[in-house]
C-alpha atoms as a PDB file:
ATOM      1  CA  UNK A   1      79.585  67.936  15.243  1.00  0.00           C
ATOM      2  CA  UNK A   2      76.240  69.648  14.175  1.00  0.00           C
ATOM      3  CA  UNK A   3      77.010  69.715  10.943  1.00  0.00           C
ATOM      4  CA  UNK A   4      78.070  66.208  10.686  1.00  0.00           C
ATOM      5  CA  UNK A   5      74.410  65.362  12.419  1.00  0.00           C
ATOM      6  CA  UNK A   6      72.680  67.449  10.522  1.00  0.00           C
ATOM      7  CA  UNK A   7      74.443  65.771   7.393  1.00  0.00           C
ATOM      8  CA  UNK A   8      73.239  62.158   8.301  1.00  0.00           C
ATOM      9  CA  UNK A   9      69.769  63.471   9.384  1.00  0.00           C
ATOM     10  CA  UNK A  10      69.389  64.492   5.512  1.00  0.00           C
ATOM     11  CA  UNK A  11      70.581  60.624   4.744  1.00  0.00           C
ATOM     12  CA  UNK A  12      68.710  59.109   6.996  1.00  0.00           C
ATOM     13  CA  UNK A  13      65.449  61.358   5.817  1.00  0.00           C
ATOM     14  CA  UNK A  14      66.477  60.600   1.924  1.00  0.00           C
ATOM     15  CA  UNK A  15      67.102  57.044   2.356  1.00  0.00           C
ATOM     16  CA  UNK A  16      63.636  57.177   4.351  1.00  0.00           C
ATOM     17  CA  UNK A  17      61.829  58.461   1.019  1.00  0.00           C
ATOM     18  CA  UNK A  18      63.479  56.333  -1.065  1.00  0.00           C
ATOM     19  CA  UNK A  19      62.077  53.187   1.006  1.00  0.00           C
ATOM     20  CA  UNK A  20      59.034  54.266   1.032  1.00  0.00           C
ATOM     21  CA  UNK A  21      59.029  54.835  -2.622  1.00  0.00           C
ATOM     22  CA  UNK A  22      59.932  51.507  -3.364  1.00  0.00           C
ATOM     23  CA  UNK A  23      56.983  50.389  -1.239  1.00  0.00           C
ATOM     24  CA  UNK A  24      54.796  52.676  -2.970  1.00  0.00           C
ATOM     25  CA  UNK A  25      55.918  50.965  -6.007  1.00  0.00           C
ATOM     26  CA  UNK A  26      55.981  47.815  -5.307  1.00  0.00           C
ATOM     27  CA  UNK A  27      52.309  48.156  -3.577  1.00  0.00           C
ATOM     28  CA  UNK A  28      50.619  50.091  -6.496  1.00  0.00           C
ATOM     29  CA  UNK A  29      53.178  50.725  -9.493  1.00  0.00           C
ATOM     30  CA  UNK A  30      53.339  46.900  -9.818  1.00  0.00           C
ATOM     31  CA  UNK A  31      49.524  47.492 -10.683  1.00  0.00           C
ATOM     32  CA  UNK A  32      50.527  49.481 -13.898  1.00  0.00           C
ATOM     33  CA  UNK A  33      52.444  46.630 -15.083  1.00  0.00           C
ATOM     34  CA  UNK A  34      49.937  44.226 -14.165  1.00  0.00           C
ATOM     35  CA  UNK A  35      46.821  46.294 -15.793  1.00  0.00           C
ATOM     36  CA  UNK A  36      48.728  46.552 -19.233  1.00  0.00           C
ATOM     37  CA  UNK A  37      49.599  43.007 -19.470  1.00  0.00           C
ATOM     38  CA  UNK A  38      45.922  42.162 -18.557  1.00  0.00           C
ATOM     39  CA  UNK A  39      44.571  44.415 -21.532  1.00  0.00           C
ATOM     40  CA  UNK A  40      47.003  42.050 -24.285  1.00  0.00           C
ATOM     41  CA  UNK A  41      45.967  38.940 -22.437  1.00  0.00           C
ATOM     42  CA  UNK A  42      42.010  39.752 -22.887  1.00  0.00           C
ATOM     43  CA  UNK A  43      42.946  40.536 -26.131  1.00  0.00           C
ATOM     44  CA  UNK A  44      44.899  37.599 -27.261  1.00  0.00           C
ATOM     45  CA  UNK A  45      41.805  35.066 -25.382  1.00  0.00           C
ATOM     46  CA  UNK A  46      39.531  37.110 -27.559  1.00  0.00           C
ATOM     47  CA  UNK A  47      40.769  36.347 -30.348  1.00  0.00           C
ATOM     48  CA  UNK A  48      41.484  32.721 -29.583  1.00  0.00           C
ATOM     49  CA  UNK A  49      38.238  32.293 -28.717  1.00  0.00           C
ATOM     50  CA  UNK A  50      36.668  33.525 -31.902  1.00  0.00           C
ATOM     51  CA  UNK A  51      38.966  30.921 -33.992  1.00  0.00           C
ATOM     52  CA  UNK A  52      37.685  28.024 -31.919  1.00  0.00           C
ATOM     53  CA  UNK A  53      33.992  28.804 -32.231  1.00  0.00           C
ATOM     54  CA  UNK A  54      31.945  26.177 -32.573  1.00  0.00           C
ATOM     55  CA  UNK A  55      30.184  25.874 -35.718  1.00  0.00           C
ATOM     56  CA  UNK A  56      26.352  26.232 -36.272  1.00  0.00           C
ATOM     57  CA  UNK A  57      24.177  23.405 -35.287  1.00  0.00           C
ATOM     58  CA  UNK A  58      26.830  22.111 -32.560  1.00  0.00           C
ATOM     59  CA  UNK A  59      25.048  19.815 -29.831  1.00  0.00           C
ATOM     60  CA  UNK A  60      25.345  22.069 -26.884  1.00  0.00           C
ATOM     61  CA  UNK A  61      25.425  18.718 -24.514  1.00  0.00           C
ATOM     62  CA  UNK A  62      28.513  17.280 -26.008  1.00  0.00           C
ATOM     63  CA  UNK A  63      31.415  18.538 -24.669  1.00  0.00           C
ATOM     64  CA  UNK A  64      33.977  20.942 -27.061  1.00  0.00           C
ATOM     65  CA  UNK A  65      37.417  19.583 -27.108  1.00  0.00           C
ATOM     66  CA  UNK A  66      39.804  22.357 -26.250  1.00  0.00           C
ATOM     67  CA  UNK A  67      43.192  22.935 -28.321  1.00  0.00           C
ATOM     68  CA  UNK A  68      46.540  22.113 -26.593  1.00  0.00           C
ATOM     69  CA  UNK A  69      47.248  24.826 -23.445  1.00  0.00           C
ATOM     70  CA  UNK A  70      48.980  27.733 -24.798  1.00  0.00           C
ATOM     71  CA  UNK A  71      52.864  28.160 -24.002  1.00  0.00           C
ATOM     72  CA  UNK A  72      53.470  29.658 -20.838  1.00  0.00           C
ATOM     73  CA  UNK A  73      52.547  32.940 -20.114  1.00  0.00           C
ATOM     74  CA  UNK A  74      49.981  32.903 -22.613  1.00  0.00           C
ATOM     75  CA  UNK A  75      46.065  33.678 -21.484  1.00  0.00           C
ATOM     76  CA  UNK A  76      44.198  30.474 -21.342  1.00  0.00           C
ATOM     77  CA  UNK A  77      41.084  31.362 -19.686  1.00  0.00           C
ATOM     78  CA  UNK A  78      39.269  34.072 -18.119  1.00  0.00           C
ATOM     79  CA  UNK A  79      38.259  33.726 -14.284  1.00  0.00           C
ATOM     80  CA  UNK A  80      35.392  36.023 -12.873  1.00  0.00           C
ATOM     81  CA  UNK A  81      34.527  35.918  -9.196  1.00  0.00           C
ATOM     82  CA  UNK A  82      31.255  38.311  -9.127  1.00  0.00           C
ATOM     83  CA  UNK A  83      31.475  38.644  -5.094  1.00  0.00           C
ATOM     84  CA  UNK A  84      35.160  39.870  -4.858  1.00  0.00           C
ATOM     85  CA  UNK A  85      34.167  42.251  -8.260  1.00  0.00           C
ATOM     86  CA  UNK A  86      37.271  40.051  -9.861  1.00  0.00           C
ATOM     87  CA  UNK A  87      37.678  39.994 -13.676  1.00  0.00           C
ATOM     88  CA  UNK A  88      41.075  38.512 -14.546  1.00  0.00           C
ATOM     89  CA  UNK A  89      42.795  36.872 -17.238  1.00  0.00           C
ATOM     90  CA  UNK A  90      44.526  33.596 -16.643  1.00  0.00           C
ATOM     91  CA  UNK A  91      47.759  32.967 -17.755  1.00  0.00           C
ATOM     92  CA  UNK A  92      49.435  29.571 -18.485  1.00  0.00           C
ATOM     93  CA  UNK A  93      52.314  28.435 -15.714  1.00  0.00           C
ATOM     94  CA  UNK A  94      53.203  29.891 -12.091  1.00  0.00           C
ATOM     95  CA  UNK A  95      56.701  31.110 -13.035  1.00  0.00           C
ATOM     96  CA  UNK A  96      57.552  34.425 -11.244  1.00  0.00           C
ATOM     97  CA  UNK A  97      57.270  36.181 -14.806  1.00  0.00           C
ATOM     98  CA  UNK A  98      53.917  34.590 -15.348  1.00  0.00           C
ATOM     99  CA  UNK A  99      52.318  35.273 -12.108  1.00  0.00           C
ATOM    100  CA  UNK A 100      53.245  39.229 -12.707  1.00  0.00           C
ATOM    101  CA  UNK A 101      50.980  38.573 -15.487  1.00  0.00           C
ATOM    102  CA  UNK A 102      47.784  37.568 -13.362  1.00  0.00           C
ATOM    103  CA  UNK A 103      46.287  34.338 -11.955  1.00  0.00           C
ATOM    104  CA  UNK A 104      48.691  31.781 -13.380  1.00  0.00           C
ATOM    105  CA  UNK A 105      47.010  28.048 -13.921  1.00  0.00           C
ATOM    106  CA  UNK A 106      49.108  25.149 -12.897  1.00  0.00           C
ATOM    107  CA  UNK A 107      50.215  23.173 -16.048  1.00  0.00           C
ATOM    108  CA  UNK A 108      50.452  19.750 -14.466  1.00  0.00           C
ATOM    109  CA  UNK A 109      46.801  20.107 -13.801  1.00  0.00           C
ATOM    110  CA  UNK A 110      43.563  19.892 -16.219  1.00  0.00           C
ATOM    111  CA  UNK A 111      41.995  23.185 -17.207  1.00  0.00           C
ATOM    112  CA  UNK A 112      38.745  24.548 -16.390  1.00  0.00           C
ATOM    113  CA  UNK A 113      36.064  22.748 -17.177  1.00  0.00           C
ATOM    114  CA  UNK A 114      37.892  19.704 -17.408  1.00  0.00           C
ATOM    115  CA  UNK A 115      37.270  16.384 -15.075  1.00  0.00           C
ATOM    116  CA  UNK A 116      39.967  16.847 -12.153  1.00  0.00           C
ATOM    117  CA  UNK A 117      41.195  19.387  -9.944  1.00  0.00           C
ATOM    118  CA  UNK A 118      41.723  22.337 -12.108  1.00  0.00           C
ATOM    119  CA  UNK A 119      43.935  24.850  -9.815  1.00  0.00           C
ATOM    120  CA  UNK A 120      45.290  28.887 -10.311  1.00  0.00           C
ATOM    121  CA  UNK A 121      47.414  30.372  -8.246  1.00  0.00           C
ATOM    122  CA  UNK A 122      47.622  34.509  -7.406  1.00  0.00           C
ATOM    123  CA  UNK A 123      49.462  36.886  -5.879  1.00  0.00           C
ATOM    124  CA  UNK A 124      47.893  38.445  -2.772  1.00  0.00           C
ATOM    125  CA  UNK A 125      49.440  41.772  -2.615  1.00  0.00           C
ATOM    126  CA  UNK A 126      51.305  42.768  -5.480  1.00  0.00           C
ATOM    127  CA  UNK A 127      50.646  42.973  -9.522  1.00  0.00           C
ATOM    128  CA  UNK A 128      47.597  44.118  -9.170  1.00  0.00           C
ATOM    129  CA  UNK A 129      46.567  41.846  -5.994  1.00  0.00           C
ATOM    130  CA  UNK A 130      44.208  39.828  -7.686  1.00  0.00           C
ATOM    131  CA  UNK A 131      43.694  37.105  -4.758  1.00  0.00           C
ATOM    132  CA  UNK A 132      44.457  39.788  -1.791  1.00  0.00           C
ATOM    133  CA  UNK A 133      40.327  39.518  -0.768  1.00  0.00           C
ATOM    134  CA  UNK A 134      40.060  35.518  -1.753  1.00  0.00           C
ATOM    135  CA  UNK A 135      39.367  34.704   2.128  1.00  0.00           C
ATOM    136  CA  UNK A 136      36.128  36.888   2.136  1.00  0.00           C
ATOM    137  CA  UNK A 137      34.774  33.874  -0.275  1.00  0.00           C
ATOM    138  CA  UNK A 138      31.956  31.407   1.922  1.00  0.00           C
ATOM    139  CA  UNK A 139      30.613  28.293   0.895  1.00  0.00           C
ATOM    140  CA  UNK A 140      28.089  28.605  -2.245  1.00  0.00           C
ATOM    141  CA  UNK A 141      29.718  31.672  -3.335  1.00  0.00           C
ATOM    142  CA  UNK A 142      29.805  31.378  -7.048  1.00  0.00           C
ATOM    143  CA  UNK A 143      33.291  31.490  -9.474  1.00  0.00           C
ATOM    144  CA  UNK A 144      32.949  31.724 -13.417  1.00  0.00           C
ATOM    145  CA  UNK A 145      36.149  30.357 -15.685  1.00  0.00           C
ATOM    146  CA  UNK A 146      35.754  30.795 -19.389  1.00  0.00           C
ATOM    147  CA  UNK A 147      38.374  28.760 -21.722  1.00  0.00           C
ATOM    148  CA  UNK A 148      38.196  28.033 -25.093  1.00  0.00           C
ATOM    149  CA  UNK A 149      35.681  24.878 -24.491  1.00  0.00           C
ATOM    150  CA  UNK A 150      33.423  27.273 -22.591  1.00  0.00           C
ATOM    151  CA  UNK A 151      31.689  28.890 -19.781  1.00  0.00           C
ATOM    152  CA  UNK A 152      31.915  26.794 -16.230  1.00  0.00           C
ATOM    153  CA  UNK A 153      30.404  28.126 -13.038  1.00  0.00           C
ATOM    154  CA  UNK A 154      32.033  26.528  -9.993  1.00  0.00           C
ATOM    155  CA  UNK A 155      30.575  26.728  -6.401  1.00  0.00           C
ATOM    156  CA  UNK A 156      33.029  27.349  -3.198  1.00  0.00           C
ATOM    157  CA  UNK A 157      32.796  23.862  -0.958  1.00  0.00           C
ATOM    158  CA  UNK A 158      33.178  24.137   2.598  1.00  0.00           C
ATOM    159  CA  UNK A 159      36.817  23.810   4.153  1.00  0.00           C
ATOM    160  CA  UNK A 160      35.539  23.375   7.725  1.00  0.00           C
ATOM    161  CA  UNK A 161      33.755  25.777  10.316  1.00  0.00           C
ATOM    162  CA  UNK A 162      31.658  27.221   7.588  1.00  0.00           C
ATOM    163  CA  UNK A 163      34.384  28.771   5.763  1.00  0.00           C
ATOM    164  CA  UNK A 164      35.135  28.739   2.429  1.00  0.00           C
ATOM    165  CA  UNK A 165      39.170  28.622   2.626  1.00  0.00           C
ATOM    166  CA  UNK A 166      41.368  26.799   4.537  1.00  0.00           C
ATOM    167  CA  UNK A 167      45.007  27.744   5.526  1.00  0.00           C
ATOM    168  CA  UNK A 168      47.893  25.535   4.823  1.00  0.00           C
ATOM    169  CA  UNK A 169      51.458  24.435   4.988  1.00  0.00           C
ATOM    170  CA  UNK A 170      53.535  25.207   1.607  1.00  0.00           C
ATOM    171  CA  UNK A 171      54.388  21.655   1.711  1.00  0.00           C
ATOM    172  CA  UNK A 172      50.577  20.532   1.566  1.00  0.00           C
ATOM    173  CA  UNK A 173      50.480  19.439  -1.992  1.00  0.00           C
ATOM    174  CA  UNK A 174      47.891  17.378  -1.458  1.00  0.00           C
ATOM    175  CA  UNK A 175      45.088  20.398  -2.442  1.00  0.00           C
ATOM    176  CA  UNK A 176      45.701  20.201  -5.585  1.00  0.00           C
ATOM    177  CA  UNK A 177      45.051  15.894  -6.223  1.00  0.00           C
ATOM    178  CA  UNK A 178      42.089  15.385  -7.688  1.00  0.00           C
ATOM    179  CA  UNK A 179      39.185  14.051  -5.795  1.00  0.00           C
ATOM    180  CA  UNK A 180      36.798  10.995  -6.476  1.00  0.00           C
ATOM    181  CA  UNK A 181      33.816  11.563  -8.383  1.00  0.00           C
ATOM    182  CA  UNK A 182      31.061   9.365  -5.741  1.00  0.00           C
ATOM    183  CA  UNK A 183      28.406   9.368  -8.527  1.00  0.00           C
ATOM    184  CA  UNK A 184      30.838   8.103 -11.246  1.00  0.00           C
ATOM    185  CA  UNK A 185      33.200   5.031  -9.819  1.00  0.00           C
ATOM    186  CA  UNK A 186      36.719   5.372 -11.970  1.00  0.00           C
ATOM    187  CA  UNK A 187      36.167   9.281 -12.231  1.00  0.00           C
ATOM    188  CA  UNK A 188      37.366  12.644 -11.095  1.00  0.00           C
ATOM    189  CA  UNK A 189      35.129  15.302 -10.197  1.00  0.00           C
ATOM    190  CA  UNK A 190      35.457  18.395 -11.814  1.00  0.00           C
ATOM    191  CA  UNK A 191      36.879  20.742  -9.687  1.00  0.00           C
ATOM    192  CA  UNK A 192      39.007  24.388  -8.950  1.00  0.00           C
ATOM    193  CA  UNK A 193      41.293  25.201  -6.063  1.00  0.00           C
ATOM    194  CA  UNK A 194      42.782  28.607  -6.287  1.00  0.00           C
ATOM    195  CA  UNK A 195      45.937  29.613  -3.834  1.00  0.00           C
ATOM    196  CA  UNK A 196      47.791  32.475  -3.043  1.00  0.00           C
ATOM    197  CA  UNK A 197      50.306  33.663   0.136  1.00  0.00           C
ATOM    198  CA  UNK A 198      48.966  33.648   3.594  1.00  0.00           C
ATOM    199  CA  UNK A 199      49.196  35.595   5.741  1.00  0.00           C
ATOM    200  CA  UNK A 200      49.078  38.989   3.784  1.00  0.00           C
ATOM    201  CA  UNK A 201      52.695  40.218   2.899  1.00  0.00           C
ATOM    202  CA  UNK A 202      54.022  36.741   4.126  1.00  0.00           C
ATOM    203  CA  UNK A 203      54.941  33.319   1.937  1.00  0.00           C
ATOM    204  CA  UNK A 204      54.648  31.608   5.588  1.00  0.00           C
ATOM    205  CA  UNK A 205      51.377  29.542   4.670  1.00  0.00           C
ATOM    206  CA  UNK A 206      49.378  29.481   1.788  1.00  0.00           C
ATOM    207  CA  UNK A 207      45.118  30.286   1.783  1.00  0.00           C
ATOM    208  CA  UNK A 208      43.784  27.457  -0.535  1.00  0.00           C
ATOM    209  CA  UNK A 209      39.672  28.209  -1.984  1.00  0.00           C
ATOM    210  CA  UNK A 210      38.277  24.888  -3.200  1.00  0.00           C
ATOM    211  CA  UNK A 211      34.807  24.766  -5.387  1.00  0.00           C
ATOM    212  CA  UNK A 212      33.089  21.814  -7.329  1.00  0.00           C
ATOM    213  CA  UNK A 213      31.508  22.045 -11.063  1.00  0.00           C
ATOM    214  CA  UNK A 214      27.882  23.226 -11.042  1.00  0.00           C
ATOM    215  CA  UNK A 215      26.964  21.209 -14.015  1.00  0.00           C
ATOM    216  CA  UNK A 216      23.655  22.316 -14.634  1.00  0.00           C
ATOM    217  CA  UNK A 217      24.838  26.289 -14.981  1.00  0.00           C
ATOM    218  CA  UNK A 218      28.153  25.348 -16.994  1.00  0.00           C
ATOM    219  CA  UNK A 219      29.092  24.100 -20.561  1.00  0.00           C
ATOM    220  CA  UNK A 220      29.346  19.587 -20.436  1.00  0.00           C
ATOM    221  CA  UNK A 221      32.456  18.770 -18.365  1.00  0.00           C
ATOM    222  CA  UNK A 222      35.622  17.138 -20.627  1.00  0.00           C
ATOM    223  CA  UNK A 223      37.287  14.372 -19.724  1.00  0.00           C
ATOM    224  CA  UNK A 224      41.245  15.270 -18.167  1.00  0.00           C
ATOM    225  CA  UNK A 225      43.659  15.385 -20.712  1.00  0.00           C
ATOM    226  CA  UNK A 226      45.845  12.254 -20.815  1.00  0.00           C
ATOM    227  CA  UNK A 227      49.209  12.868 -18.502  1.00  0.00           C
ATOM    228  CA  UNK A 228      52.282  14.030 -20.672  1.00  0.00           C
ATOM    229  CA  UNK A 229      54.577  13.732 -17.068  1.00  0.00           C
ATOM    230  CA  UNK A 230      54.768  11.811 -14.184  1.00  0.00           C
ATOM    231  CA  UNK A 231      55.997  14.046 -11.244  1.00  0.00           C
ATOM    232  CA  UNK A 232      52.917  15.661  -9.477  1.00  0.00           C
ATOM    233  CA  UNK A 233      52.271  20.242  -9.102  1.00  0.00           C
ATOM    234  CA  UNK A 234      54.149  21.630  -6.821  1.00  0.00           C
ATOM    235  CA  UNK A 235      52.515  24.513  -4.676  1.00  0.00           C
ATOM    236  CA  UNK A 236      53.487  27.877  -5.989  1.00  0.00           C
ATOM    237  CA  UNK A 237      55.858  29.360  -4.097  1.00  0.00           C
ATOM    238  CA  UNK A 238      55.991  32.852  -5.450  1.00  0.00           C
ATOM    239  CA  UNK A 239      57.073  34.437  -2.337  1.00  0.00           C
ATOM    240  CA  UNK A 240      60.886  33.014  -2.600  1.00  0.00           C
ATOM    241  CA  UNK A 241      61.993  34.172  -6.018  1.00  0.00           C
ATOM    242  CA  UNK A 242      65.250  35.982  -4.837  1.00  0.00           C
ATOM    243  CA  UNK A 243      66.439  37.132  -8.509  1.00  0.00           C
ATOM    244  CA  UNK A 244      69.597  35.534 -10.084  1.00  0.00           C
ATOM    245  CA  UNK A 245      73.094  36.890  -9.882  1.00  0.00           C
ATOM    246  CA  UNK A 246      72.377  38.845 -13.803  1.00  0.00           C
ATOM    247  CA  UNK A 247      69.587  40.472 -11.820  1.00  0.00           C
ATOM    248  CA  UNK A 248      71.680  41.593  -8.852  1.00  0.00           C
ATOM    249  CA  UNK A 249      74.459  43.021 -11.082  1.00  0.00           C
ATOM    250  CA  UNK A 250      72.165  45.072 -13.585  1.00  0.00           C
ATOM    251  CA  UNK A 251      70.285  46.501 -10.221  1.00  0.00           C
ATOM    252  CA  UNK A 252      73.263  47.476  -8.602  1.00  0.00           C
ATOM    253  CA  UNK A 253      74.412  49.422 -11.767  1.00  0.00           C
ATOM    254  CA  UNK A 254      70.606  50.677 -11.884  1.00  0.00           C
ATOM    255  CA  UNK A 255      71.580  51.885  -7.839  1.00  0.00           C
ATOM    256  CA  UNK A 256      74.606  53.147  -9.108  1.00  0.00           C
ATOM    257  CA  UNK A 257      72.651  55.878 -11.989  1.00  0.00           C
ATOM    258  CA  UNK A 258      70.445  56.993  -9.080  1.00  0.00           C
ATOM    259  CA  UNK A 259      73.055  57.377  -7.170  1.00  0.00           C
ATOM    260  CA  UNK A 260      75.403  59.642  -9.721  1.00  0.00           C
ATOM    261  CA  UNK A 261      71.769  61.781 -10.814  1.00  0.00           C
ATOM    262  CA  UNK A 262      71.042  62.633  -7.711  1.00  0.00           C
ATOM    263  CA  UNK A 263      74.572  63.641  -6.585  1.00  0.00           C
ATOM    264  CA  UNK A 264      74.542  65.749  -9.833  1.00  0.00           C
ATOM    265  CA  UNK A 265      71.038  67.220  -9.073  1.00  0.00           C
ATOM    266  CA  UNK A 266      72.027  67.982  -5.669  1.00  0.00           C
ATOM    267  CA  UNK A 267      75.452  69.640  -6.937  1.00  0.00           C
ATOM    268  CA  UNK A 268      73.479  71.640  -9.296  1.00  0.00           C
ATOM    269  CA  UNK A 269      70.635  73.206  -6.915  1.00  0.00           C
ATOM    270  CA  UNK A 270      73.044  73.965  -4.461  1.00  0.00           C
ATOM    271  CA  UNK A 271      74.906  75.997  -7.103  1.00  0.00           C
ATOM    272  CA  UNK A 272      71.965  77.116  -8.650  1.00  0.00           C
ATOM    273  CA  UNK A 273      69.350  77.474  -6.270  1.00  0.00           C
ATOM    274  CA  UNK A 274      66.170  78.141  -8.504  1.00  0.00           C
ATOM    275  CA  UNK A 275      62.595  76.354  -9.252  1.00  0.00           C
ATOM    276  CA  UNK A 276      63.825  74.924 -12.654  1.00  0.00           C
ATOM    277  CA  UNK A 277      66.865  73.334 -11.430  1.00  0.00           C
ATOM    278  CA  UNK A 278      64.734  71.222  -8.921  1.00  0.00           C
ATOM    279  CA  UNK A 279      62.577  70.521 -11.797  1.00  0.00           C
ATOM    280  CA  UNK A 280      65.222  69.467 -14.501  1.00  0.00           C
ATOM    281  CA  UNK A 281      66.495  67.507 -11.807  1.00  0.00           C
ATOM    282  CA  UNK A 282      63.538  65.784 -10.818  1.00  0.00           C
ATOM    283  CA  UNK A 283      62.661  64.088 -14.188  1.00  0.00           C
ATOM    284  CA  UNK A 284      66.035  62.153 -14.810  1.00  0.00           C
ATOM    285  CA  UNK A 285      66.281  61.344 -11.213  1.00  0.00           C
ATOM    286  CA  UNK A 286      62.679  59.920 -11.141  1.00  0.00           C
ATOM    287  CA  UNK A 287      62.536  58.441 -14.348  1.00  0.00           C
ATOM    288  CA  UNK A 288      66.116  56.591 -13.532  1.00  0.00           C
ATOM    289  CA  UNK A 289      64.467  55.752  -9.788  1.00  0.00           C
ATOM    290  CA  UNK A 290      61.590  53.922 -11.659  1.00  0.00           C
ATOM    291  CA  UNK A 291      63.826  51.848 -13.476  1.00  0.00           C
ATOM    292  CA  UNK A 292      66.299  50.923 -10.232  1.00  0.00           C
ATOM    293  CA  UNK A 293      62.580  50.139  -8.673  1.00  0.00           C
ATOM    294  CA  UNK A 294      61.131  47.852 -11.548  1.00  0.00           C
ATOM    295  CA  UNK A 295      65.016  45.955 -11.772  1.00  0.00           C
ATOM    296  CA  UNK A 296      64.927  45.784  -7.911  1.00  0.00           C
ATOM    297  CA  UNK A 297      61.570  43.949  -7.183  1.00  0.00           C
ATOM    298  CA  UNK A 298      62.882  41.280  -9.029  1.00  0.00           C
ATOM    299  CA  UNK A 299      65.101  40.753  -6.270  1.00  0.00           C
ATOM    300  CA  UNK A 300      62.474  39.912  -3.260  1.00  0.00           C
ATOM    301  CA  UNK A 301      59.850  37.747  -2.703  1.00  0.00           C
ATOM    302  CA  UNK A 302      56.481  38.918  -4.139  1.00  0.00           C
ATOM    303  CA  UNK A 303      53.224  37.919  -2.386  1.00  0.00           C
END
């Protein structure tokens, strides 16, 4: 009996590890993948950006016309938010695989910049977190988007009680419909709303941060494009992506190499019980645990 306890104390304490591993990974190795794709996104807007420059002589108060949005997943603007020390490139659609990415900006809505209600959406705690502080944001607080028309600087409105964000229902699509311009009758004002999860490590509600053009410290507002489809954004809901049944089967054979390393690396070191059989061990069996990790994640919601 003592050695079948102390046998499932071992489990128990391995399985233990190996949870916490994933949350390790999910929590900061998620990071990695976000940081690399954010060094080829900067890159590719770069480079966009230098093809559309505006030739010599250009009025400055005439607004640039800005070339079709990029396929999705592409960067399409960069968003800068100096109090939260947030630098990001911004990605084209709120797929799952975008929003791993970065920011991702809605496609059914105009861009930066643009007359309407330009909205991004984030995640708040994974891929690099890039919305996890966006409720420390109060009214005035200043929000930079460059796209390929130019540089806009938005100000954060106030959502009530002298905060800058307001909580909502995933079903309150309403924050993203553009709002009346008061000054111009027939016209939208030029605005951002960005969203993410809410609360922290939850899809339960969603934490919306709205903020109006500053026109005199931004490039001339352009007019929305014209609508290519009828049905209005839906709210990002990036928390329920559950993986499809591909996903499931090439994880569980990803579960099943972990499983056959370490059983060999156990075998082995009990045999052999020396330094460089842990260590021979270890690389496979974390280099194959990576893998089972990255395949895995797919599977569960990601805030």
């Amino acid at each position: 009996m003592a050695r079948l306890l102390g046998a499932l104390g071992r489990v128990l304490v391995t399985l233990g590890l190996l949870i916490l591993g994933f949350v390790a990974y999910q929590l900061w190795g998620t990071g990695v993948f976000e940081a690399r794709a954010q060094d080829r996104l900067r890159d590719e807007f770069t480079a966009a950006a230098r093809a559309v420059r505006p030739p010599t002589g250009t009025d400055p108060t005439v607004p640039r016309t800005a070339p079709p949005p990029p396929p999705s997943g592409d960067a399409v603007a960069v968003l800068r938010i100096p109090k939260l020390g947030l630098e990001r490139a911004v990605v084209e659609g709120v797929g799952v695989a975008d929003l791993r990415k970065g920011p991702g900006h809605y496609p059914l809505t105009p861009l930066p910049g643009q007359r309407g209600n330009a909205a991004i959406a984030g995640h708040r705690t994974t891929y690099g977190a890039p919305f996890h502080r966006l409720d420390e944001l109060s009214p005035g607080d200043a929000i930079r988007v460059t796209t390929l028309a130019g540089t806009y600087r938005y100000r954060v409105t106030d959502a009530g009680d002298g905060r800058g964000h307001r909580i909502v229902s995933p079903r309150e699509v309403s924050v993203l419909d553009p709002i009346a311009d008061p000054d111009r009758p027939g016209e939208w004002l030029a605005t951002l709303t960005l969203t993410t999860c809410h609360p922290k490590y939850s899809a339960r509600q969603r934490l919306v941060v709205q903020a109006v053009l500053d026109p005199e410290r931004s490039d001339p507002a352009a007019p929305p494009p014209a609508p290519t489809r009828a049905e209005p954004p839906r709210l990002v809901d990036a928390g329920h992506a559950w993986g499809s049944w591909a996903d499931r089967r090439v994880t569980g054979a990803w579960g099943a190499a972990v499983a056959a390393v370490g059983g060999v690396w156990w075998a082995a070191f009990r045999r052999w019980r020396r330094g460089w059989v842990r260590l021979a061990g270890a690389l496979p069996f974390v280099a194959v645990l990576v893998v089972f990790y990255a395949h895995l994640e797919r599977l569960i919601p990601q805030y």
